[in-house]
C-alpha atoms as a PDB file:
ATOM      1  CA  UNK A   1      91.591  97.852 116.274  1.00  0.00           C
ATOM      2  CA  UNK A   2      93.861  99.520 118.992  1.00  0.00           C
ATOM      3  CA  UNK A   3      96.513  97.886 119.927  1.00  0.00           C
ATOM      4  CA  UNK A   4      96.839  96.571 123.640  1.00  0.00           C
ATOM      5  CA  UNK A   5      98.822  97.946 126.476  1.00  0.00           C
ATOM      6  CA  UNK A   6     100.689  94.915 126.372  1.00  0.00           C
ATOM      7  CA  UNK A   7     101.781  95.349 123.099  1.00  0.00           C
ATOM      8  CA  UNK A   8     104.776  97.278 121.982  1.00  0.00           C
ATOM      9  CA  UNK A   9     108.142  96.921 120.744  1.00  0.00           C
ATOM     10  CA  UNK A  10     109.292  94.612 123.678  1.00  0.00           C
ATOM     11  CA  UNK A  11     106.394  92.788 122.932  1.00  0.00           C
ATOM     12  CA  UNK A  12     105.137  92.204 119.347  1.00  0.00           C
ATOM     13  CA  UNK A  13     103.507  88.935 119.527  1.00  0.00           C
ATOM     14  CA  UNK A  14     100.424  89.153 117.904  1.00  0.00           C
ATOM     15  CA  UNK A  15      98.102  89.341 114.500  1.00  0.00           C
ATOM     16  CA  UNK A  16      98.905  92.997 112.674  1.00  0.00           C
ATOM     17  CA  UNK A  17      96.884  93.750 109.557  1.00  0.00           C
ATOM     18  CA  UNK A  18      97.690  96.588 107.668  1.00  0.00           C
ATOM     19  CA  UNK A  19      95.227  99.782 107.648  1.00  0.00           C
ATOM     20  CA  UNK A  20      94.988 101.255 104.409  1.00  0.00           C
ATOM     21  CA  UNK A  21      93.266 103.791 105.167  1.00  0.00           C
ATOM     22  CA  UNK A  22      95.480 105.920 107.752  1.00  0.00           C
ATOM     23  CA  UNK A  23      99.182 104.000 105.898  1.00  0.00           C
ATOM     24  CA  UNK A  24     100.859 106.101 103.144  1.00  0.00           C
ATOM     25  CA  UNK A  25     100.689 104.905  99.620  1.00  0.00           C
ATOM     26  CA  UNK A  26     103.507 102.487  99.455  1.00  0.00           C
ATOM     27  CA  UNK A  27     103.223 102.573  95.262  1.00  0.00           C
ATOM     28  CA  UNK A  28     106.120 105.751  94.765  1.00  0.00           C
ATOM     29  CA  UNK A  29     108.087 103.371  97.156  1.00  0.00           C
ATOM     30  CA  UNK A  30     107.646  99.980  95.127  1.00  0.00           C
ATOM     31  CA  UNK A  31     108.781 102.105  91.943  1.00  0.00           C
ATOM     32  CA  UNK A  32     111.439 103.356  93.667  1.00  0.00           C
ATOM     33  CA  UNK A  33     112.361  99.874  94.700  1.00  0.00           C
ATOM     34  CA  UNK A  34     111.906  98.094  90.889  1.00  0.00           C
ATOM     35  CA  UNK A  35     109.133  96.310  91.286  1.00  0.00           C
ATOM     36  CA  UNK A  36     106.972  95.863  88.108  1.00  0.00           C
ATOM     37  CA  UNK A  37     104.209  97.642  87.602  1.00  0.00           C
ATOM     38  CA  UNK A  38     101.179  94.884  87.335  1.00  0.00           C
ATOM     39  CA  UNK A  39     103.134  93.979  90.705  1.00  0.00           C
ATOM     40  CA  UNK A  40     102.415  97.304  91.790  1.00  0.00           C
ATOM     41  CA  UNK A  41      98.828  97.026  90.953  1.00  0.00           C
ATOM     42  CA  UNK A  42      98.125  93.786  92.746  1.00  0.00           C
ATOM     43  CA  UNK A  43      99.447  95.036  95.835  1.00  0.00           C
ATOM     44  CA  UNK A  44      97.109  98.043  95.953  1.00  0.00           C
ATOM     45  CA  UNK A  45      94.341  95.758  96.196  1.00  0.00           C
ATOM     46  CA  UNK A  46      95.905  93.185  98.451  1.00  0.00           C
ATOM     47  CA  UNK A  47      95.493  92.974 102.418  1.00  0.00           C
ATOM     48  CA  UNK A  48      98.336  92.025 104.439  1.00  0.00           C
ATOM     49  CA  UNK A  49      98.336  90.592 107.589  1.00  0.00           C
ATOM     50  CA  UNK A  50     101.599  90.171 110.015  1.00  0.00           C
ATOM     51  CA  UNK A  51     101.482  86.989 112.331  1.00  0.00           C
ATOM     52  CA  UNK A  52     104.523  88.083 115.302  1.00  0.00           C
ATOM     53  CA  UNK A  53     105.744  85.658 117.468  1.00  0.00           C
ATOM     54  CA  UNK A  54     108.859  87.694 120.097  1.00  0.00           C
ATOM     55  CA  UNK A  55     111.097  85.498 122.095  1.00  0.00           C
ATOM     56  CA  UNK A  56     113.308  87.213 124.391  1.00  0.00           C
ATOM     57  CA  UNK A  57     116.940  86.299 124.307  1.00  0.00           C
ATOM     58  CA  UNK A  58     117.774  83.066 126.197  1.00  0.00           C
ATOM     59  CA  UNK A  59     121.871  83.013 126.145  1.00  0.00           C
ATOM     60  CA  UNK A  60     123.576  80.482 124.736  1.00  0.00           C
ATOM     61  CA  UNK A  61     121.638  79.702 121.901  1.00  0.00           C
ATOM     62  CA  UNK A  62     119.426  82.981 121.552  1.00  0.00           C
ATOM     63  CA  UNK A  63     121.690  85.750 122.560  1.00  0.00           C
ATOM     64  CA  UNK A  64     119.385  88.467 120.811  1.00  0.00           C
ATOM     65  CA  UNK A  65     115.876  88.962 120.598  1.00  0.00           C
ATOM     66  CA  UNK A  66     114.070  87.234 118.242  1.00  0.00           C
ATOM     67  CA  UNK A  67     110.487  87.947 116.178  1.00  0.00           C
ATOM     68  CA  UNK A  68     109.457  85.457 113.478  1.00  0.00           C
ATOM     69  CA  UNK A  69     107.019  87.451 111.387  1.00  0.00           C
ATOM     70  CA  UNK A  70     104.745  85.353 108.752  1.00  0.00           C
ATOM     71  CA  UNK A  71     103.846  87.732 106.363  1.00  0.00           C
ATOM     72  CA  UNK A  72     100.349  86.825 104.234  1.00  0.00           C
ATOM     73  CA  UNK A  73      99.575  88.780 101.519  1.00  0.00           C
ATOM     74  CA  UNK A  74      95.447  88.176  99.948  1.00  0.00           C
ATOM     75  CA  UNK A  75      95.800  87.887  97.123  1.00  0.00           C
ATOM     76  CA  UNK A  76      99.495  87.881  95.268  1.00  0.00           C
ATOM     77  CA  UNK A  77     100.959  84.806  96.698  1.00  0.00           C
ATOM     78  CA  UNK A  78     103.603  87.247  98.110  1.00  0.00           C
ATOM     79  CA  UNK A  79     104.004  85.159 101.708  1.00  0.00           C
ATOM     80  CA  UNK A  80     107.440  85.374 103.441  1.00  0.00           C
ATOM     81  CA  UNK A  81     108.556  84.270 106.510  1.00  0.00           C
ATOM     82  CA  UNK A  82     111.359  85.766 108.124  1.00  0.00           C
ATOM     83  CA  UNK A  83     113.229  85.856 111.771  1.00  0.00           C
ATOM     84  CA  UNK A  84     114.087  89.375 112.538  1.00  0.00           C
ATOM     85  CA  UNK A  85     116.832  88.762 114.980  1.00  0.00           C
ATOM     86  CA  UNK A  86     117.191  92.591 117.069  1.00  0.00           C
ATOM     87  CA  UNK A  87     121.292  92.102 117.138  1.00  0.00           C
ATOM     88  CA  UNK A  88     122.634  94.766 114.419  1.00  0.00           C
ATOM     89  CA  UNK A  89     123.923  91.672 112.202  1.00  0.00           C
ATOM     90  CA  UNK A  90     123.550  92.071 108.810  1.00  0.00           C
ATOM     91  CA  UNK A  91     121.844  89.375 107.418  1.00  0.00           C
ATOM     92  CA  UNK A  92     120.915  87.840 103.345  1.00  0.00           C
ATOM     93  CA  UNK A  93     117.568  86.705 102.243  1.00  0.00           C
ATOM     94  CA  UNK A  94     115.670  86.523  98.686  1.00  0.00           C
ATOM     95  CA  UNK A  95     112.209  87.382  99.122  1.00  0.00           C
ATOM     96  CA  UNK A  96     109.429  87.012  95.992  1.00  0.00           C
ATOM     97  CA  UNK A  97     108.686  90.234  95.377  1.00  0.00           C
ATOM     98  CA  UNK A  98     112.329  92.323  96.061  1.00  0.00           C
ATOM     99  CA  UNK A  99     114.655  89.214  95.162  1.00  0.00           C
ATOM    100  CA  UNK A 100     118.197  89.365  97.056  1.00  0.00           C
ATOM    101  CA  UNK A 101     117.873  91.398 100.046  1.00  0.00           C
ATOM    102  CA  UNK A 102     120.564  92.371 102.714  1.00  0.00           C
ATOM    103  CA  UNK A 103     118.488  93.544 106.075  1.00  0.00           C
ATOM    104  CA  UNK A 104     119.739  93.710 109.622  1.00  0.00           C
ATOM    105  CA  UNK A 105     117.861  95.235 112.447  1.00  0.00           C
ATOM    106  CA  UNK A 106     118.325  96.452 116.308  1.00  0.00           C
ATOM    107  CA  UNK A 107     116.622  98.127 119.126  1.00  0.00           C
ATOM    108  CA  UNK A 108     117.378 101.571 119.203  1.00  0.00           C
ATOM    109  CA  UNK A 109     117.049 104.594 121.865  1.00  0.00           C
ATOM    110  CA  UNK A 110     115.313 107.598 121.716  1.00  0.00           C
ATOM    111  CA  UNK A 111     119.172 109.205 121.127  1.00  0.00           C
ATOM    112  CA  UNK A 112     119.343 107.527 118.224  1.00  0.00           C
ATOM    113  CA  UNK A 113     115.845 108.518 116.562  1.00  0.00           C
ATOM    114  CA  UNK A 114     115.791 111.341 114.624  1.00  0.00           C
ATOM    115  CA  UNK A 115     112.766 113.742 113.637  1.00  0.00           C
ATOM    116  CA  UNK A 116     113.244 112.333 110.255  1.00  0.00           C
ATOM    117  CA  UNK A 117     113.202 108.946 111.214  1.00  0.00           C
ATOM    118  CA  UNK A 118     109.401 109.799 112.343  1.00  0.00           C
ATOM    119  CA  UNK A 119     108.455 111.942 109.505  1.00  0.00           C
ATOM    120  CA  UNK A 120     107.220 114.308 112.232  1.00  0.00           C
ATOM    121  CA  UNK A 121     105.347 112.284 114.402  1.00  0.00           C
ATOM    122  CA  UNK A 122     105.940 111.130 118.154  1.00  0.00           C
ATOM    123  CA  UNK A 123     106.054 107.463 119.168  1.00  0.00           C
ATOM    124  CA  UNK A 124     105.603 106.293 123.089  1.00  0.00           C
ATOM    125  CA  UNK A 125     108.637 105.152 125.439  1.00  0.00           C
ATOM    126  CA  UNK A 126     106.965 101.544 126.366  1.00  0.00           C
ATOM    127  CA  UNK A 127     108.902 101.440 129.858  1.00  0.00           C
ATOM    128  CA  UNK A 128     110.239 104.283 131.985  1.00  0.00           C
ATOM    129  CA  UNK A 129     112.846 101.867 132.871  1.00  0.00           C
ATOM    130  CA  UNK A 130     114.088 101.050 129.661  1.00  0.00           C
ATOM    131  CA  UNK A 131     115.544 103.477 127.007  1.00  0.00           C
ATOM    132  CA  UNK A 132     114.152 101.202 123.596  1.00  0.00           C
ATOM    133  CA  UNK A 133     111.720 103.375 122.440  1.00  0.00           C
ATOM    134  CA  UNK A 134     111.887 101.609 118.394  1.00  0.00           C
ATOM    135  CA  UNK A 135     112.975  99.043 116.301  1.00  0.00           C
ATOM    136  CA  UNK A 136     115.055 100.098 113.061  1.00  0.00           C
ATOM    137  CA  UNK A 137     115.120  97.967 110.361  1.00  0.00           C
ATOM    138  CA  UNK A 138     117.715  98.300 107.622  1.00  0.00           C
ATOM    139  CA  UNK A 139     117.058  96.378 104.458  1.00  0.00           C
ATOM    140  CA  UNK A 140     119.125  97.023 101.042  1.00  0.00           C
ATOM    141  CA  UNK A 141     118.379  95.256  97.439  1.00  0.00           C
ATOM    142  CA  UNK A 142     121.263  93.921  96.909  1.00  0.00           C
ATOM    143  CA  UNK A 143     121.432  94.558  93.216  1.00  0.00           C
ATOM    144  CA  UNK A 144     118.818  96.862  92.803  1.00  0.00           C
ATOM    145  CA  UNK A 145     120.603 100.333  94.819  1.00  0.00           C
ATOM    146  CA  UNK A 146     117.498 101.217  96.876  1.00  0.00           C
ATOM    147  CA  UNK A 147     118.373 101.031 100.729  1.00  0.00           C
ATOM    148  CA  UNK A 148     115.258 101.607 102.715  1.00  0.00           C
ATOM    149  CA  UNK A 149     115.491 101.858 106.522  1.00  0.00           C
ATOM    150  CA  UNK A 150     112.419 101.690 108.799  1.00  0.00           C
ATOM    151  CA  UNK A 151     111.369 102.299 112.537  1.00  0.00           C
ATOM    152  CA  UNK A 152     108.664 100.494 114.243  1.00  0.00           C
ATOM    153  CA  UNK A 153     107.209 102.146 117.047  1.00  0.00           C
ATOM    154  CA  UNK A 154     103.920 102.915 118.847  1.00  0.00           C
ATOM    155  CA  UNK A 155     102.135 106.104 118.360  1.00  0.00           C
ATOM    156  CA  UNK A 156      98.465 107.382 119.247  1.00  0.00           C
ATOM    157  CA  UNK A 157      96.200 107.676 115.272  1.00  0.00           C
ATOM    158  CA  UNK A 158      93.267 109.371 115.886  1.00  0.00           C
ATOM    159  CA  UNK A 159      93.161 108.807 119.482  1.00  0.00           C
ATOM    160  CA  UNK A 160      93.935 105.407 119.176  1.00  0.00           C
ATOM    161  CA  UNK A 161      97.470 103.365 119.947  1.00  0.00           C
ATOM    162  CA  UNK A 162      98.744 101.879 116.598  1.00  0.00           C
ATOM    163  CA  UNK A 163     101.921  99.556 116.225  1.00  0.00           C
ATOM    164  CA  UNK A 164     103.571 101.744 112.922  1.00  0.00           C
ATOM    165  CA  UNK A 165     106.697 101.725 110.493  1.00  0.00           C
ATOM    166  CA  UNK A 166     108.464 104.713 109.267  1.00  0.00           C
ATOM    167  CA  UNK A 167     109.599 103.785 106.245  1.00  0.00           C
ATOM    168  CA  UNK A 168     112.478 106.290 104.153  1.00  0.00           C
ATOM    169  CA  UNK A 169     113.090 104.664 101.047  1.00  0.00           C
ATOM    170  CA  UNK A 170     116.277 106.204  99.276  1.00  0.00           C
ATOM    171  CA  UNK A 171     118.125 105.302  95.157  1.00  0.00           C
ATOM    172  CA  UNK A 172     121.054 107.276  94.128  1.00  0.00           C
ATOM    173  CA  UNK A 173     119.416 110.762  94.774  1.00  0.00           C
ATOM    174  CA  UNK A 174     115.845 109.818  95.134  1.00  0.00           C
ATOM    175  CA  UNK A 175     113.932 109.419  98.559  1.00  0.00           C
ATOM    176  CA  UNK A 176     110.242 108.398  99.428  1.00  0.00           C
ATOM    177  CA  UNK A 177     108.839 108.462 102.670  1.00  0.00           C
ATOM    178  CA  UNK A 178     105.807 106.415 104.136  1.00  0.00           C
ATOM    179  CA  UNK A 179     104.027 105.614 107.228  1.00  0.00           C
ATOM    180  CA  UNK A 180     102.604 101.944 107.526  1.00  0.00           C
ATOM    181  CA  UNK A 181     100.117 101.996 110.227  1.00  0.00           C
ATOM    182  CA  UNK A 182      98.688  98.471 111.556  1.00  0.00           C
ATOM    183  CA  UNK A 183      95.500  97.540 113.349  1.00  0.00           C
ATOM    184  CA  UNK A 184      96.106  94.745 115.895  1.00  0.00           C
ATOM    185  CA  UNK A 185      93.966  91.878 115.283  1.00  0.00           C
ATOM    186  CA  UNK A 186      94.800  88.997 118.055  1.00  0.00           C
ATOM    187  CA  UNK A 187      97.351  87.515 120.169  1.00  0.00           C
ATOM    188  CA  UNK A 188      97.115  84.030 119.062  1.00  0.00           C
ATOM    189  CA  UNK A 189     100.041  83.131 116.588  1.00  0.00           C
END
C-alpha cells in the first residue's frame, strides 16, 4: 500500500511491512555481514513488519528526535526493538541476528546526499520549508568489519509513494548495495 501524504521522514509513525517484491535481495548483504547461512535461508522466507512510533524533540529531556521502531520478523524469532535517536551520537546495541552493533543516525540535507547514497534513484523533499530530505543511518559490527550505512527516504515505485532504505553495505574491499522498499500498512502503533 502507498504510503500517506502524511507520512515521511518527519513523520514515520506508522505500520511498514517490507515488499519483497520491488526490495533488493538482502542475501549478498547478510553474507557480507557474517550471518550463517541457514540464517540466511530463514530470512528469505520471513516477512517483516516495522511498528514506528516519532516523537519530536521536547528539550530538556528529548533534545533530538526520537523513533522507537519494533521490528517483527514471521517467522525467525529475530524481534528487536530499538530507539533511533536522529542526533549523530554514536550509540552500542547487540541485536540477535548481527550481535554487537555500533549505529548512530541523523537527519541529513539534500547537500549531504549523494547519487550513490540513492543508487540512482530520486527521493521527495517532504517540506519546501525544510532542507531534511533523508535519514542516514550508520550501523558498524563491531567485531565483524562490515560498516553498512543507509538512507531512508520517500520515493515514487511504480507510480506509487514508498517509505525506502538505501542500503551500501561495505568489508575491507567488498561493497553490496540494496534497496528496501516498504508498503505502509497503518497508523496505529
Amino acid at each position: 500500500m502507498a504510503a500517506p501524504e502524511e507520512a515521511s521522514i518527519l513523520n514515520m509513525t506508522g505500520i511498514w511491512s517490507l515488499n519483497p517484491i520491488e526490495s533488493d535481495d538482502l542475501g549478498p548483504t547478510f553474507m557480507l555481514q557474517n550471518i550463517p547461512w541457514i540464517v540466511r535461508k530463514v530470512i528469505s522466507y520471513a516477512s517483516l513488519e516495522l511498528k514506528m512510533d516519532q516523537k519530536d524533540p521536547a528539550p530538556p529531556e528529548r533534545p533530538a528526535t526520537v523513533i522507537d521502531i519494533n521490528q517483527t520478523v514471521r517467522p525467525g524469532g529475530f524481534d528487536t526493538a530499538n530507539s533511533y535517536i536522529l542526533d549523530g551520537e554514536t550509540r552500542h546495541d547487540k541485536v540477535p541476528i548481527f550481535g554487537a552493533m555500533s549505529m548512530r543516525a541523523k537527519y541529513v540535507p539534500k547537500a549531504e546526499v549523494s547519487g550513490e547514497d540513492l543508487m540512482g534513484h530520486e527521493i521527495e523533499q517532504p517540506s519546501p520549508t525544510d532542507e531534511r530530505v533523508g535519514i542516514k543511518e550508520f550501523t558498524e559490527g563491531v567485531n565483524t568489519g562490515w560498516k553498512t550505512t543507509a538512507l531512508w527516504g520517500f520515493e515514487k515505485v511504480n507510480g506509487e509513494r514508498r517509505f525506502c532504505k538505501y542500503c551500501t553495505t561495505t568489508k575491507g574491499d567488498e561493497k553490496v548495495q540494496a534497496r528496501l522498499v516498504y508498503d505502509y500498512r497503518s497508523l496505529a502503533v
